[in-house]
Protein backbone atom coordinates (compact mmCIF):
# COMPACT_ATOMS: atom_id res chain seq x y z
CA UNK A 1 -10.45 110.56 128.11
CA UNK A 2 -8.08 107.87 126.99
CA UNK A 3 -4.58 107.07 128.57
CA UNK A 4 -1.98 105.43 126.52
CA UNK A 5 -0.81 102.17 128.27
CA UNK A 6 3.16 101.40 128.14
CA UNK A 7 4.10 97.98 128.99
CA UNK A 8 7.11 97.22 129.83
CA UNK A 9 7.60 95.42 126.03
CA UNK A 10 6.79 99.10 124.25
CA UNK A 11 9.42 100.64 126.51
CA UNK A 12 12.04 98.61 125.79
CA UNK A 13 11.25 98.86 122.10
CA UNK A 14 11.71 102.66 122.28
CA UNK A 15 14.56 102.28 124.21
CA UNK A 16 16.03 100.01 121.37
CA UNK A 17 15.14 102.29 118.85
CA UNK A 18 16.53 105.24 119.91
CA UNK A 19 20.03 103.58 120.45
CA UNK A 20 19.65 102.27 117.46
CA UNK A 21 19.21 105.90 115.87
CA UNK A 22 22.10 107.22 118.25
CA UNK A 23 24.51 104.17 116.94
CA UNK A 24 23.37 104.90 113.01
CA UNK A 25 24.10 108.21 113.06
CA UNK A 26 27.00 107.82 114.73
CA UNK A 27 28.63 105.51 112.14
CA UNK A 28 27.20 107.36 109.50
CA UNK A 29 28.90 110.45 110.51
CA UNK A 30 32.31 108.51 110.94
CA UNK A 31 32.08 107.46 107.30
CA UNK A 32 30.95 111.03 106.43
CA UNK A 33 33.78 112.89 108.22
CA UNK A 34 36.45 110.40 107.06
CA UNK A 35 35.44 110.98 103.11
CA UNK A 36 35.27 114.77 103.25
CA UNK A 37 38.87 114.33 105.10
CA UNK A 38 40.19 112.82 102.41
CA UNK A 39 38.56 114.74 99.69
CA UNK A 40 40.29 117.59 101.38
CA UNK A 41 43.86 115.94 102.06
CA UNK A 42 43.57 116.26 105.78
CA UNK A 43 43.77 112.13 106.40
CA UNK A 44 45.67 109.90 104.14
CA UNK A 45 43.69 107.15 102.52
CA UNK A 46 43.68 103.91 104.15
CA UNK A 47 43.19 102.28 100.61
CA UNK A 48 47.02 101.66 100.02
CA UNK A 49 48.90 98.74 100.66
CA UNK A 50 48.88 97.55 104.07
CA UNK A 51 51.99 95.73 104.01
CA UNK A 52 53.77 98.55 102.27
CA UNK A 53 56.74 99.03 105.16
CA UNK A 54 57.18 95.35 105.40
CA UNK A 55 60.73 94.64 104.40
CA UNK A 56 61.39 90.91 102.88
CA UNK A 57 64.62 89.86 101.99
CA UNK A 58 65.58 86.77 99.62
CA UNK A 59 66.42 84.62 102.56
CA UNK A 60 63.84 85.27 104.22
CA UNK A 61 61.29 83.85 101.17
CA UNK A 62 59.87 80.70 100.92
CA UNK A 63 60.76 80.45 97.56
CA UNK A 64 64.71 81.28 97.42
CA UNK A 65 66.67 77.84 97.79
């Protein structure tokens, strides 16, 4: 009969792989969940202009002498 050996290398290497796994799914379901949101009009889409509600005036303008 043969017995698997683990060192203590192979254990951390599963142990790294399945957080790994845990982290990729995860952030793949974020992604997932966030485009089916907006598909549906639940979450508005973070594509628009950041700087949208930023209000500049002339004086405030580099330009404007």
């Amino acid at each position: 009969m043969n017995f698997l050996y683990f060192d203590p290398g192979l254990g951390a290497m599963i142990i790294q792989t399945i957080i790994a796994a845990v982290a990729g799914v995860v952030l793949f379901s974020k992604n997932l969940m966030h485009k089916i949101k907006v598909f549906l009009g639940l979450t508005k889409n973070s594509d628009d202009d950041v700087f949208e509600d930023i209000d500049v005036k002339e004086k405030d303008s580099e330009n404007s002498k």
